[in-house]
C-alpha atoms as a PDB file:
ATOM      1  CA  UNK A   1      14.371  -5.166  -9.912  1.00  0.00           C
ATOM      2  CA  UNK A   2      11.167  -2.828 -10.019  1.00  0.00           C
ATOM      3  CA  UNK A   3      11.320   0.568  -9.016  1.00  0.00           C
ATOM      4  CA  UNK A   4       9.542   2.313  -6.596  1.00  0.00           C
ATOM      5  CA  UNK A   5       5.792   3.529  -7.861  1.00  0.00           C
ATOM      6  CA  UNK A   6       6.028   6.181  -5.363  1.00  0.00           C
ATOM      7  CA  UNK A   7       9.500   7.372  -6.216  1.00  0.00           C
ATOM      8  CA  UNK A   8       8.790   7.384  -9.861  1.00  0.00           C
ATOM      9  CA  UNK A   9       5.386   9.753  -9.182  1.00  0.00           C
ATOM     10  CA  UNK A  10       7.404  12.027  -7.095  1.00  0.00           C
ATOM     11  CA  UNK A  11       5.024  11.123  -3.332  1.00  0.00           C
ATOM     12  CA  UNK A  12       6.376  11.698  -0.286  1.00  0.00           C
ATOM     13  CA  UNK A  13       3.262  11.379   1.790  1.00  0.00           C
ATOM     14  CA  UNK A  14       0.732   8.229   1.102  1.00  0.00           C
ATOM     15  CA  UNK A  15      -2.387   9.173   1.510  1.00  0.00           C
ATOM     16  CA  UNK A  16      -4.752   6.555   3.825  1.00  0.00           C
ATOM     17  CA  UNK A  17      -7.866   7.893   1.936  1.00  0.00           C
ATOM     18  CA  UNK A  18      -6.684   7.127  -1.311  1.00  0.00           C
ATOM     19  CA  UNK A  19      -7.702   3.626  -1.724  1.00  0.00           C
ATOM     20  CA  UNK A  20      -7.817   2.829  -5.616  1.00  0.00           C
ATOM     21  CA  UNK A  21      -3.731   3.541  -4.835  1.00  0.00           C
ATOM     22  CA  UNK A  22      -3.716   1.421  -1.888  1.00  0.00           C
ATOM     23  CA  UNK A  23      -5.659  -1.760  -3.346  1.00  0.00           C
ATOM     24  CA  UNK A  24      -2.547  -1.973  -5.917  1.00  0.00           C
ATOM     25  CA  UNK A  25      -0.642  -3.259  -2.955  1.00  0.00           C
ATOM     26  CA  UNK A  26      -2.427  -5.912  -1.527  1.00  0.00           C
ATOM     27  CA  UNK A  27      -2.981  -9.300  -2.316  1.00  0.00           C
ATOM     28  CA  UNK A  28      -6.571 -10.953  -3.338  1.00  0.00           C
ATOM     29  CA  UNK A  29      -6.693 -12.280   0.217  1.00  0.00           C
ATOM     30  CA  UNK A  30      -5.891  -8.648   1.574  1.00  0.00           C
ATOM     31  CA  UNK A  31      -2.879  -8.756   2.663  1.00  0.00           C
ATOM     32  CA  UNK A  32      -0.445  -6.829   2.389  1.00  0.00           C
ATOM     33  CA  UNK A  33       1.745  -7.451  -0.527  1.00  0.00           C
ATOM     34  CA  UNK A  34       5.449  -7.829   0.089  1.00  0.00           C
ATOM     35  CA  UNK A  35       8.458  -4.992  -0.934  1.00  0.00           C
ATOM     36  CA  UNK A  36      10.414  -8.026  -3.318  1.00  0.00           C
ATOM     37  CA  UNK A  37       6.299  -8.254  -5.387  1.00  0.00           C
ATOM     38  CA  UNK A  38       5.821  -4.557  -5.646  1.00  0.00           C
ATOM     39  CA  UNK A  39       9.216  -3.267  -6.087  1.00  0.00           C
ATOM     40  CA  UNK A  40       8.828  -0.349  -3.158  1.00  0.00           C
ATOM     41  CA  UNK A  41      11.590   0.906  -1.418  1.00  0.00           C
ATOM     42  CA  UNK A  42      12.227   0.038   2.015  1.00  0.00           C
ATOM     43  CA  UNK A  43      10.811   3.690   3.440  1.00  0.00           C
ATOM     44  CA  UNK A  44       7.602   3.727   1.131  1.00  0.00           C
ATOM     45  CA  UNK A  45       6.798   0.321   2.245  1.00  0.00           C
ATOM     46  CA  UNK A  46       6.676   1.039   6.222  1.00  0.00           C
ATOM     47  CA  UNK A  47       4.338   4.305   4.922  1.00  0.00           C
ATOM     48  CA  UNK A  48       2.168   2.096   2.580  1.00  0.00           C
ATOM     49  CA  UNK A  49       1.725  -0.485   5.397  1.00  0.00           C
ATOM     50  CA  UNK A  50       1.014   2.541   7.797  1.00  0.00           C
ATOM     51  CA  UNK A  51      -1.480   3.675   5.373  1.00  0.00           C
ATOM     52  CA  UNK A  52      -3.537   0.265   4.598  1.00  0.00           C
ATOM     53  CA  UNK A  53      -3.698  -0.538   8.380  1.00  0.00           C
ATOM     54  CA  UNK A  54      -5.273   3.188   9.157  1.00  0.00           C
ATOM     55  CA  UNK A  55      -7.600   2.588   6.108  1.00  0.00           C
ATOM     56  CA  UNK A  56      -8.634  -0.820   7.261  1.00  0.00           C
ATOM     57  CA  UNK A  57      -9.072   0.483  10.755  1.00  0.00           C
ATOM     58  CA  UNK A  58     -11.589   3.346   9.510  1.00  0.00           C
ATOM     59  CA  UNK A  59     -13.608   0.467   7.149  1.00  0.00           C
ATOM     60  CA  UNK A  60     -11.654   1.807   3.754  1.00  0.00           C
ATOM     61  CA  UNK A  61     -10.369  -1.388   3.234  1.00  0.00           C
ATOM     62  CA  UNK A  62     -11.207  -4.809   4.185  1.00  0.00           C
ATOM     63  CA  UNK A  63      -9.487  -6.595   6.673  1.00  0.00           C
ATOM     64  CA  UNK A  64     -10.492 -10.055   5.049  1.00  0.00           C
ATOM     65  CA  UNK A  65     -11.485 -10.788   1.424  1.00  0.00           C
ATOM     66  CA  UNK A  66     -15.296 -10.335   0.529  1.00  0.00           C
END
């Protein structure tokens, strides 16, 4: 079992602006990768899919692959 990026670099807070961090966690066809692939906890992963879906809504991140 991974462990959690996020827990490892000490972040509490993930940051919707910060989008080389956020492409890490989703898939070629932009979705968004699941906990058991990335090895997140179960707390970082409701913030990281918090984040993506506020990036995506303010054109950060794509919605569907280019």
């Amino acid at each position: 079992m991974k462990a959690c990026y996020f827990c490892q670099h000490n972040i509490q807070e993930i940051d919707y602006k910060d989008t080389e961090t956020l492409k890490r966690f989703i898939s070629g066809l932009a979705k968004i990768k699941p906990k058991k692939k990335t090895g997140v906890c179960a707390s970082h992963q409701r913030k990281l899919a918090k984040a993506i879906k506020q990036a995506r809504f303010l054109g950060l991140l794509p919605f569907v692959p280019k």
